[in-house]
N, C-alpha and C. Protein backbone atom coordinates (compact mmCIF):
# COMPACT_ATOMS: atom_id res chain seq x y z
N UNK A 1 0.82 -1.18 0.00
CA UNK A 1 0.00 0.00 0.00
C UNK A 1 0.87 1.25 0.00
N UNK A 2 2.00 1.10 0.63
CA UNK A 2 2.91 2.51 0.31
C UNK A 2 2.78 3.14 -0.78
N UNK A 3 3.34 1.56 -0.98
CA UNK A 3 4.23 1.96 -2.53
C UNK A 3 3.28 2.46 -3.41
N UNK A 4 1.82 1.84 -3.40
CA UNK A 4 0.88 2.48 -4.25
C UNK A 4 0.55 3.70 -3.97
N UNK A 5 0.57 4.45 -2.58
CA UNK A 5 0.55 5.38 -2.40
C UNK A 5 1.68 6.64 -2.72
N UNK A 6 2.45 6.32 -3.09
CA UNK A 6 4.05 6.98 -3.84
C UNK A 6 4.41 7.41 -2.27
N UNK A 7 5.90 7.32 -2.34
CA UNK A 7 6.64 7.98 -1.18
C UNK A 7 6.13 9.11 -1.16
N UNK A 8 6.53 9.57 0.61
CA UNK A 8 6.30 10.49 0.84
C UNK A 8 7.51 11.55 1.32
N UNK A 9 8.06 12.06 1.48
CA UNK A 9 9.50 12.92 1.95
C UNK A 9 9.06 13.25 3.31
N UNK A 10 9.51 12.83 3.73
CA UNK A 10 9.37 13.08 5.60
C UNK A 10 10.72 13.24 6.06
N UNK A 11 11.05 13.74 7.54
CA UNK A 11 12.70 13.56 7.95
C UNK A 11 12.67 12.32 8.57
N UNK A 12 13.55 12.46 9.43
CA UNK A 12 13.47 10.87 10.02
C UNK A 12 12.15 10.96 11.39
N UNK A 13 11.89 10.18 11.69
CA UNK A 13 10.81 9.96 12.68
C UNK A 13 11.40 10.30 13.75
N UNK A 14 10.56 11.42 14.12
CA UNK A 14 11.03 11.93 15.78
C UNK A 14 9.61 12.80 16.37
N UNK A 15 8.52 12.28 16.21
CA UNK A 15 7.23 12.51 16.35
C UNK A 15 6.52 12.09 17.66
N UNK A 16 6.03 12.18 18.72
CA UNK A 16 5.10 11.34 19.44
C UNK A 16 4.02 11.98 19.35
N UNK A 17 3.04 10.92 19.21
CA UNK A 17 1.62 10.99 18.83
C UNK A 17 0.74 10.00 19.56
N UNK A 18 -0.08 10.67 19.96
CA UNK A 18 -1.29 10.33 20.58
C UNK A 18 -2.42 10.02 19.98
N UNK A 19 -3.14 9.30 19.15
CA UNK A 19 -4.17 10.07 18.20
C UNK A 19 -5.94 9.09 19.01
N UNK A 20 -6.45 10.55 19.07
CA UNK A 20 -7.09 10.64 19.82
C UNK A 20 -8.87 10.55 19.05
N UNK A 21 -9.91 10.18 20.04
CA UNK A 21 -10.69 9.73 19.47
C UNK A 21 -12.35 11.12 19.43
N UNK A 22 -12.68 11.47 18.65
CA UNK A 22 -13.82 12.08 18.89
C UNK A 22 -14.72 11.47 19.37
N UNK A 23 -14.95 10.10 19.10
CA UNK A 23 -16.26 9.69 19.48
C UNK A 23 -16.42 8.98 21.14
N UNK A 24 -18.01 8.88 21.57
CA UNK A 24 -17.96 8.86 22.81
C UNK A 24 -18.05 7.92 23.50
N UNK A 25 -17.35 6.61 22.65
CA UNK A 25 -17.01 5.49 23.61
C UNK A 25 -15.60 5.07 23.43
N UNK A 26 -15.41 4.29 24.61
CA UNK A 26 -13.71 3.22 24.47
C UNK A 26 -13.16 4.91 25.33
N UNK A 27 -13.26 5.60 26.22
CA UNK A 27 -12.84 6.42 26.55
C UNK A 27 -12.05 6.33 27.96
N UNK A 28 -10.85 6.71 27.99
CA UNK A 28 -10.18 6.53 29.22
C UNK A 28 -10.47 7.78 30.67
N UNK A 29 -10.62 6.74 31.55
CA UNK A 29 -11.53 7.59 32.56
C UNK A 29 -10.52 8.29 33.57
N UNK A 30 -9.18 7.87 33.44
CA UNK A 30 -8.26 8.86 33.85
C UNK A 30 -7.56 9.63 32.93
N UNK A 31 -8.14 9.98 31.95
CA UNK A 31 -7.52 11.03 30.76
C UNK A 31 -6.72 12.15 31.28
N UNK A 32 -7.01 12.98 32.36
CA UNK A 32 -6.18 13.78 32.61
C UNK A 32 -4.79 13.46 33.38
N UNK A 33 -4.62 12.28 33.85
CA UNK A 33 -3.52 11.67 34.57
C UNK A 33 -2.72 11.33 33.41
N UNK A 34 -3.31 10.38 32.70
CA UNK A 34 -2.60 10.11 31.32
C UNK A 34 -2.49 11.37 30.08
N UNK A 35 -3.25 12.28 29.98
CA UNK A 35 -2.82 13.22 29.02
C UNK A 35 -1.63 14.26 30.01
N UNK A 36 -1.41 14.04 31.21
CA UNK A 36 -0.01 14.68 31.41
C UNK A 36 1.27 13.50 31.58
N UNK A 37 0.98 12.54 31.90
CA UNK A 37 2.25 11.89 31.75
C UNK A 37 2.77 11.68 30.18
N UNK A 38 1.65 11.93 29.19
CA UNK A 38 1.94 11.83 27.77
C UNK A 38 2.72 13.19 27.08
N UNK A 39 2.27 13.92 28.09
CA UNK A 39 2.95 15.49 27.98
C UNK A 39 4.27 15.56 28.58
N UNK A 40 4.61 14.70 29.28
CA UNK A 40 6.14 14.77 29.67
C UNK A 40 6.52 13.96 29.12
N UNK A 41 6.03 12.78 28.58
CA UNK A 41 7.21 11.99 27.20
C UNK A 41 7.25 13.28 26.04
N UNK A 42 6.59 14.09 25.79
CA UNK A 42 6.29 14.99 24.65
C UNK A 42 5.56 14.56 23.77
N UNK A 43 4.71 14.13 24.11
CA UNK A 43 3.56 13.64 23.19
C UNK A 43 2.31 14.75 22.65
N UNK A 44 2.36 14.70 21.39
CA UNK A 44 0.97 15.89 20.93
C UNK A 44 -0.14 15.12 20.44
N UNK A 45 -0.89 15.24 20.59
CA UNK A 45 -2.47 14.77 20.34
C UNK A 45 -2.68 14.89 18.94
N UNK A 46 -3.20 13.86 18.09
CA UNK A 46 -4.00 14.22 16.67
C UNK A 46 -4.83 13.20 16.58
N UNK A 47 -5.92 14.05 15.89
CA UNK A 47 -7.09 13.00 15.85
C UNK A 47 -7.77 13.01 14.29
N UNK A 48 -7.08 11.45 13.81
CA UNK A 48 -7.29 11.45 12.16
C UNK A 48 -8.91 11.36 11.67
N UNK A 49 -9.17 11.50 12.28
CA UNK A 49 -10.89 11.78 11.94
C UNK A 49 -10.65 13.36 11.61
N UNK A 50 -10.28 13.90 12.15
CA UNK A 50 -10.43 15.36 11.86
C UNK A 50 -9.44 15.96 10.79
N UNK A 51 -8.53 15.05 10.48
CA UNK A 51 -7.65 15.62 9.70
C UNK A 51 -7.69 15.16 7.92
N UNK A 52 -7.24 15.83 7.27
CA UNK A 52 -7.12 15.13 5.86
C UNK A 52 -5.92 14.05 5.24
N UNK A 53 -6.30 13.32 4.42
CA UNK A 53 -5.50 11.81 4.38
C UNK A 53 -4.01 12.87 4.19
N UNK A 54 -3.86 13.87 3.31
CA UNK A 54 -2.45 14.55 3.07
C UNK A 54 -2.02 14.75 4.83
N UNK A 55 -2.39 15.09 6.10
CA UNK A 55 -2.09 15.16 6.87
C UNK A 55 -2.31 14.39 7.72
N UNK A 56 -2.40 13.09 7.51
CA UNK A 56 -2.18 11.84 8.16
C UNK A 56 -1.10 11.39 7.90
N UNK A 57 -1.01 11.33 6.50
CA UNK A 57 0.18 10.72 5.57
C UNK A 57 1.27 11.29 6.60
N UNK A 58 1.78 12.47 6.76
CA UNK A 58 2.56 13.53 6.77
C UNK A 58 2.55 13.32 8.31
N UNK A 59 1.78 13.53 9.28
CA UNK A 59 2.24 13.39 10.34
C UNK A 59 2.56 12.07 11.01
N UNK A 60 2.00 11.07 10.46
CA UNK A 60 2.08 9.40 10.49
C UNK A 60 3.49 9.14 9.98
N UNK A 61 3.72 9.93 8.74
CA UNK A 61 5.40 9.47 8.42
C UNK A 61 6.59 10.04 9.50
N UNK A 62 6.48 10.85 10.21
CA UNK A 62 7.15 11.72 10.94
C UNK A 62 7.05 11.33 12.29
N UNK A 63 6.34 10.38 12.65
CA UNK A 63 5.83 9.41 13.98
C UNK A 63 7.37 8.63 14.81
N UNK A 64 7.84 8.81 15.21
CA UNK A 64 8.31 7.67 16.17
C UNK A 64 8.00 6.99 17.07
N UNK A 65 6.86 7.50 17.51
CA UNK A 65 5.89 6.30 18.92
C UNK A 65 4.32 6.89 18.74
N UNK A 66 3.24 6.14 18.49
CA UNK A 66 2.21 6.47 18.35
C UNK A 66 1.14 5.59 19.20
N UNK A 67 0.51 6.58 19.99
CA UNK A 67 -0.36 5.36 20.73
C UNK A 67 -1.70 5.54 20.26
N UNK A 68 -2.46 4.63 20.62
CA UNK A 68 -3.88 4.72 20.31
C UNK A 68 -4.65 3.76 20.75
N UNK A 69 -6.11 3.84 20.98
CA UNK A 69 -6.45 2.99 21.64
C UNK A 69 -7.51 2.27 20.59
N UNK A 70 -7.45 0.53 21.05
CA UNK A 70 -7.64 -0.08 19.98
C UNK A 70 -9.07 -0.09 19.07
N UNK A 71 -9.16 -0.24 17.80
CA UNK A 71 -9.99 0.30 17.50
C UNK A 71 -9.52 0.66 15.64
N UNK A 72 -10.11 1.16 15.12
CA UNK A 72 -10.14 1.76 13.86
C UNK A 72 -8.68 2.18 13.24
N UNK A 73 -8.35 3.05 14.61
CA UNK A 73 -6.81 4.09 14.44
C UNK A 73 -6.04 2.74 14.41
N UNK A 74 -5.86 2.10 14.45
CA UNK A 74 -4.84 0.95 14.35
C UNK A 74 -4.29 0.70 12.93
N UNK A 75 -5.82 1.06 11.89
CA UNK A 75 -4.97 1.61 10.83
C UNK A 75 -4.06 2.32 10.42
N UNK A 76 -3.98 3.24 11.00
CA UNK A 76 -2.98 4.07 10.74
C UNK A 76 -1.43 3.37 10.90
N UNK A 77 -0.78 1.99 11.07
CA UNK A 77 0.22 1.17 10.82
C UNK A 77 0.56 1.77 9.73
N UNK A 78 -0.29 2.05 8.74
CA UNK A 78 -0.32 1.36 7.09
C UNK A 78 0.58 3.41 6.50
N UNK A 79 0.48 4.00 7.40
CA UNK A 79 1.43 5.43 6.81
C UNK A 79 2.66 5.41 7.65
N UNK A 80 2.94 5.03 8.75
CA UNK A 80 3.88 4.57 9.43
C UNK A 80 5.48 4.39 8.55
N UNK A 81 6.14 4.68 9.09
CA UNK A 81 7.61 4.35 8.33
C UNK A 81 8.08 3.09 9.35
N UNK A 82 8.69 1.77 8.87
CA UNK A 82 9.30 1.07 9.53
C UNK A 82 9.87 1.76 10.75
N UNK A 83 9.58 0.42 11.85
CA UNK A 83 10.49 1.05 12.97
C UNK A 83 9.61 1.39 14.09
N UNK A 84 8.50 2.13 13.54
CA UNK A 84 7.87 3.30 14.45
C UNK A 84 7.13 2.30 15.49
N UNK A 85 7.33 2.53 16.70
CA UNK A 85 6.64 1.71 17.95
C UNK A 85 5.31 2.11 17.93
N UNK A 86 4.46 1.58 18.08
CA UNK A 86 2.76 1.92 18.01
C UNK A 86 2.59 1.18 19.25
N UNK A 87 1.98 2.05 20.35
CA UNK A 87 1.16 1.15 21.59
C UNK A 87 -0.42 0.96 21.36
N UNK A 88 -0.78 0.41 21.56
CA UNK A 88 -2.28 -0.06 21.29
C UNK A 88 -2.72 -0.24 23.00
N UNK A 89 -3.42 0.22 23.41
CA UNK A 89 -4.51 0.00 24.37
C UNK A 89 -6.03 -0.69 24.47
N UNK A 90 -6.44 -1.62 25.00
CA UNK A 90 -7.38 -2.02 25.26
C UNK A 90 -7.44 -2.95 26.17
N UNK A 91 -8.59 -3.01 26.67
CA UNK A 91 -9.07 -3.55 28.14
C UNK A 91 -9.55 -5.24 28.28
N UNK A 92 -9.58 -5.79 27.15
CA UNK A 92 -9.91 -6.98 26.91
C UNK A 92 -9.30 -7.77 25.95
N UNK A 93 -8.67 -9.15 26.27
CA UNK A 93 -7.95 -9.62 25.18
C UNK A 93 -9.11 -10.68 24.68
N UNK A 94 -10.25 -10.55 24.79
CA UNK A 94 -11.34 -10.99 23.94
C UNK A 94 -11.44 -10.31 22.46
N UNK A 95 -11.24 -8.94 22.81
CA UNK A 95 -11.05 -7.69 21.64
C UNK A 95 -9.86 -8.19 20.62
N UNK A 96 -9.56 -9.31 19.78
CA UNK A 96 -8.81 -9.38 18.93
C UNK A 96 -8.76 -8.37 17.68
N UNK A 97 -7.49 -7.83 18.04
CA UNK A 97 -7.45 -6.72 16.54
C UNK A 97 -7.25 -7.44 15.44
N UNK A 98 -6.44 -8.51 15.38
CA UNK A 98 -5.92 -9.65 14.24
C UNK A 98 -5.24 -8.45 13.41
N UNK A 99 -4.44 -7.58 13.94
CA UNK A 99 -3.92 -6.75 13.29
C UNK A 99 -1.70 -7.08 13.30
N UNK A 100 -2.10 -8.19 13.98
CA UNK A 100 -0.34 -8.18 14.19
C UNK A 100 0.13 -8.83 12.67
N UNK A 101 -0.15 -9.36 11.67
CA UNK A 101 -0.04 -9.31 9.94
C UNK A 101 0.45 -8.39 9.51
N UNK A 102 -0.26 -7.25 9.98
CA UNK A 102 -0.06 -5.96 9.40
C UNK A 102 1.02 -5.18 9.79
N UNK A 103 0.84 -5.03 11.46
CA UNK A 103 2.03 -4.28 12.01
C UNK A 103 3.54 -5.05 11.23
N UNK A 104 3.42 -6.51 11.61
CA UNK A 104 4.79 -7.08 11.28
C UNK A 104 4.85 -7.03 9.25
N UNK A 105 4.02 -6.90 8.62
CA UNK A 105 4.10 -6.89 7.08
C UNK A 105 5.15 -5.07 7.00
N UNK A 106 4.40 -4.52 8.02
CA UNK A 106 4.58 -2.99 7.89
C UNK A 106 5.81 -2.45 8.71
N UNK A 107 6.91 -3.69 9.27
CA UNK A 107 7.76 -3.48 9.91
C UNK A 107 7.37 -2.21 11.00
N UNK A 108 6.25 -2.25 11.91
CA UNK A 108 5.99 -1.39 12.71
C UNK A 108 6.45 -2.39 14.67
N UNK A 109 6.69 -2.08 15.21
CA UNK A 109 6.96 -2.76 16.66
C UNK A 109 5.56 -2.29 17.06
N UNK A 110 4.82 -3.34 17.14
CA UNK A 110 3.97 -2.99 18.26
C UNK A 110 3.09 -3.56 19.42
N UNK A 111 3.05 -2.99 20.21
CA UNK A 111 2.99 -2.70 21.92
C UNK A 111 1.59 -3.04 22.65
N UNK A 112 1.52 -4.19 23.15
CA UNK A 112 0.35 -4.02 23.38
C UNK A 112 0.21 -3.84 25.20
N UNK A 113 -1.03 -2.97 25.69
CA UNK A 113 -1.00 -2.45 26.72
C UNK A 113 -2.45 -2.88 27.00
N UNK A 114 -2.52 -3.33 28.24
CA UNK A 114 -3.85 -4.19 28.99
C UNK A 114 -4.05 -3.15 29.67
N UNK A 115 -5.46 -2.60 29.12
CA UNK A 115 -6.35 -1.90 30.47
C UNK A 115 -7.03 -2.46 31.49
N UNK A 116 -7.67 -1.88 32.61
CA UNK A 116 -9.06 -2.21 33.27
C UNK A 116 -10.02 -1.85 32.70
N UNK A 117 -11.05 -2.78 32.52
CA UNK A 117 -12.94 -1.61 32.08
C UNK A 117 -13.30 -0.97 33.23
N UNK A 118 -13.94 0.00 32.94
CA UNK A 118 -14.23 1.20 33.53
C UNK A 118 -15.52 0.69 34.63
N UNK A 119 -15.42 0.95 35.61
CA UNK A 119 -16.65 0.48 36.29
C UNK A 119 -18.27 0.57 36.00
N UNK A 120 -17.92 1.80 34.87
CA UNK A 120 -19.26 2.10 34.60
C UNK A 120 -18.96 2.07 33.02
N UNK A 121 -19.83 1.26 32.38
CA UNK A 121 -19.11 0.88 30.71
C UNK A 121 -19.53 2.82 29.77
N UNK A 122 -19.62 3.81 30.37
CA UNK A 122 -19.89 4.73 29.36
C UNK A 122 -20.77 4.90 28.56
N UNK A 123 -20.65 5.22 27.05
CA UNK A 123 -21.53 5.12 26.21
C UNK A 123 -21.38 3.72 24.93
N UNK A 124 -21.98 2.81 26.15
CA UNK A 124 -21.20 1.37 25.49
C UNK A 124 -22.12 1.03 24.25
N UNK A 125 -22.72 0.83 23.39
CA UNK A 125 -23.46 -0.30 22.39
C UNK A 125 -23.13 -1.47 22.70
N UNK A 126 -21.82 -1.52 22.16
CA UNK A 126 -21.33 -3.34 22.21
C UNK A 126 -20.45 -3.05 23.03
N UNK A 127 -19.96 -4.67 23.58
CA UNK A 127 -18.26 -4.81 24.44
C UNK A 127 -17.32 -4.14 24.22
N UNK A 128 -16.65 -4.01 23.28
CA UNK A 128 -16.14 -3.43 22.56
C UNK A 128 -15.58 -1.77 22.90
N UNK A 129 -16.77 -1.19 22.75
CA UNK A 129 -16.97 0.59 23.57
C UNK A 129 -16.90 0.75 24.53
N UNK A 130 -16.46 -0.06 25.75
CA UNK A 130 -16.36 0.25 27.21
C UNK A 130 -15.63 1.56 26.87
N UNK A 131 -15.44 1.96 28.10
CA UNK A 131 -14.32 2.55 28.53
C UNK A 131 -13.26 1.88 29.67
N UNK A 132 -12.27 2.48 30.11
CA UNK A 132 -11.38 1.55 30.26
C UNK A 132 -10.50 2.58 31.41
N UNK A 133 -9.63 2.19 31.91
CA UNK A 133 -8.86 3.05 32.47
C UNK A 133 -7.03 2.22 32.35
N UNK A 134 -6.37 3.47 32.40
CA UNK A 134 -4.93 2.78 32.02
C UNK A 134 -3.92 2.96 33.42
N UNK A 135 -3.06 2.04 33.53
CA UNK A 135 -2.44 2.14 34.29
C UNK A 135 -0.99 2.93 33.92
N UNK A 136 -1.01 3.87 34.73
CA UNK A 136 0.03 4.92 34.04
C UNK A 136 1.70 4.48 34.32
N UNK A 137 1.45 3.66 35.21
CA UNK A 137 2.93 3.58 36.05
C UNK A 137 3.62 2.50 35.34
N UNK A 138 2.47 1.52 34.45
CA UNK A 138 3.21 0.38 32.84
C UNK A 138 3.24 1.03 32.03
N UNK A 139 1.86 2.03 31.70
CA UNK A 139 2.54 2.82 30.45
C UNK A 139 3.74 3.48 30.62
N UNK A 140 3.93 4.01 31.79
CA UNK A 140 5.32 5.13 31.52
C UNK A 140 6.80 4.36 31.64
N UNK A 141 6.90 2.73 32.20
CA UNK A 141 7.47 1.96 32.32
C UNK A 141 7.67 1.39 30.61
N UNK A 142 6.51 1.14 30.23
CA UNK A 142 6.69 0.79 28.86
C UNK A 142 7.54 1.92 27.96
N UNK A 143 6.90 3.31 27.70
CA UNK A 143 7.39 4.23 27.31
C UNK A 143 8.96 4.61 27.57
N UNK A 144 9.30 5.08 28.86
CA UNK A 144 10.73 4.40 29.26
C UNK A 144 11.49 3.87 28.28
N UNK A 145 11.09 2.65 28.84
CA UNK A 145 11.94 1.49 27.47
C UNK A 145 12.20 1.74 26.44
N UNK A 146 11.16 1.65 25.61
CA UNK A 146 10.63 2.68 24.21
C UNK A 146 12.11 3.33 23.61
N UNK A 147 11.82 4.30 25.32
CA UNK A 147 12.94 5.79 24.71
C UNK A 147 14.31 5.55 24.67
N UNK A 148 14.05 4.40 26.09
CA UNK A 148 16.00 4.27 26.10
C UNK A 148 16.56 3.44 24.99
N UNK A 149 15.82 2.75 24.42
CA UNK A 149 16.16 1.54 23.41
C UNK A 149 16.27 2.46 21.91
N UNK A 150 15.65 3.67 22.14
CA UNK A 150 15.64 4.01 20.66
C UNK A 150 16.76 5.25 20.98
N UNK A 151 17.12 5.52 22.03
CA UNK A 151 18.68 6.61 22.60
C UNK A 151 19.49 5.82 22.22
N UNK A 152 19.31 4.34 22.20
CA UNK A 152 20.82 3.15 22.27
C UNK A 152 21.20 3.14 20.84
N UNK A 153 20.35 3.74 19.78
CA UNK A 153 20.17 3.08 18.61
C UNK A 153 19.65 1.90 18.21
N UNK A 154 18.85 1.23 19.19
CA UNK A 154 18.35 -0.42 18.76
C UNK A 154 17.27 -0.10 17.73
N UNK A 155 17.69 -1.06 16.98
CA UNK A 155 16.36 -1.57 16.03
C UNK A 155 15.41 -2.33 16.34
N UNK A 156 15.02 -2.48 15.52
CA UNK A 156 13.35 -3.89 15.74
C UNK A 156 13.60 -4.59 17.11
N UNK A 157 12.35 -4.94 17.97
CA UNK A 157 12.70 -5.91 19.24
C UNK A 157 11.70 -6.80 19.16
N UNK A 158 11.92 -7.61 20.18
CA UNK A 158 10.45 -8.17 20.59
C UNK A 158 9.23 -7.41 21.29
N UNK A 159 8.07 -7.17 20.81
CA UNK A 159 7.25 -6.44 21.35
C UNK A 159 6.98 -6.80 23.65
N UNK A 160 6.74 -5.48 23.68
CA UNK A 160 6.61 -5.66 25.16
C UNK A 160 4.99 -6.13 25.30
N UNK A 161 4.46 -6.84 25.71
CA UNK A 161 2.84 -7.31 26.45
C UNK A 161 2.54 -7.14 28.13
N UNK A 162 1.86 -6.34 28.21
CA UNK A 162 1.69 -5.35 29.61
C UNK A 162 0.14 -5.96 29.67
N UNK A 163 0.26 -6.74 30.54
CA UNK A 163 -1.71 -7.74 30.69
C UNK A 163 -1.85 -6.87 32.13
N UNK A 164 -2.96 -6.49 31.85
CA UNK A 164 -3.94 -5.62 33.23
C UNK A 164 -3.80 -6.75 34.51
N UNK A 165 -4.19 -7.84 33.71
CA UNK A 165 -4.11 -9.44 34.85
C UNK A 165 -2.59 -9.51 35.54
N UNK A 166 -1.61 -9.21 34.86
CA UNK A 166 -0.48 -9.04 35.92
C UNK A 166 -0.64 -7.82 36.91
N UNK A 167 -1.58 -7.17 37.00
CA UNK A 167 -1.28 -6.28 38.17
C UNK A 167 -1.66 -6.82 39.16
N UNK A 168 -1.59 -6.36 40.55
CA UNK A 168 -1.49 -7.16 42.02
C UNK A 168 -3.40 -6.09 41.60
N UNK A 169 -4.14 -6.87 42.53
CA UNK A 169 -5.68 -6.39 42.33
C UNK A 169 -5.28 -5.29 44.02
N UNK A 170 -6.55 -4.47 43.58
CA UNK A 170 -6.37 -3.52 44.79
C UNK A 170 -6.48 -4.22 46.57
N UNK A 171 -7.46 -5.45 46.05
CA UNK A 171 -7.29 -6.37 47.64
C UNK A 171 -6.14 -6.99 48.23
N UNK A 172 -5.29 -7.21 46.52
CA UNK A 172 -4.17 -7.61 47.51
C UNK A 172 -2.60 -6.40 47.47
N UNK A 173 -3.25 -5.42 47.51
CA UNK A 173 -2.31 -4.14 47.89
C UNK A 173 -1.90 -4.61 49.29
N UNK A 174 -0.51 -4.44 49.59
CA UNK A 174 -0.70 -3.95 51.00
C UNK A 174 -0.91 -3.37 51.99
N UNK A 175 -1.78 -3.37 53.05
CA UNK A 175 -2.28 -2.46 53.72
C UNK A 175 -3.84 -2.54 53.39
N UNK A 176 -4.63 -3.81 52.54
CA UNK A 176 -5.87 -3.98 52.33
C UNK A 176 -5.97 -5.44 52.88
């Protein structure tokens, strides 16, 4: 599909991107905890619904870490330049993206990150639209990594898998 799409001239990938969702489900219920720890990796928000394919292309090629939560935007692999780490979020590994073909056809690394569902599913229709909440202290652990591995110069890795089910549950915190 690139290639049918003709190159594009981009510099090298040094982008973080967030790309974010207008619509009103699959919504993270600590957004403001996570839209500042995303602000101190330097992460800027875009949301390809709102933008035109010339400025998808264009900011997608210029990407070095792009998160998104799973869903539709997962397309966006397909403007991606090799290399580029994509985290994917979602709360259920019932939710198969069957998208790892693509990431690995598209030489993209990508990341998958286990949420919680939201206690109260939002503006759900199907399973699917929960909302979810993220645990910031794997994402920024994941992210971390991310950064130091791509400071080292490493190439391609094995993707990191961050399951919500490995966290200790709040009963067995200590001090509960």
């Amino acid at each position: 599909m690139r290639e049918r799409m003709g190159p594009i001239a981009a510099p090298l990938p040094h982008r973080r991107l967030v790309l974010t969702r207008s619509m009103p489900s699959r919504k993270i219920t600590n957004s403001a905890e996570v839209d500042g720890l995303l602000a101190r990796h330097g992460f800027t928000a875009f949301d390809l619904a709102t933008s035109s394919i010339a400025e998808q292309r264009a900011a997608l090629a210029e990407a070095d870490i792009v998160i998104a939560v799973f869903g539709s935007d997962l397309l966006a692999v397909l403007l991606m330049q090799p290399d580029t780490d994509f985290i994917e979020m979602k709360y259920s590994s019932g939710l198969a993206s069957h998208m790892d073909t693509m990431f690995s056809a598209c030489a993209v690394n990508h990341h998958l990150l286990m949420c919680e569902p939201a206690a109260s599913p939002g503006h759900q229709r199907m399973k699917k639209d929960s909302d979810f909440t993220v645990d910031c202290a794997r994402l920024s652990a994941l992210l971390d990594e991310i950064i130091a591995r791509k400071q080292r110069g490493q190439a391609r890795h094995a993707p990191l898998d961050i399951a919500a089910q490995d966290l200790p549950s709040p009963s067995s915190s200590p001090g509960h």
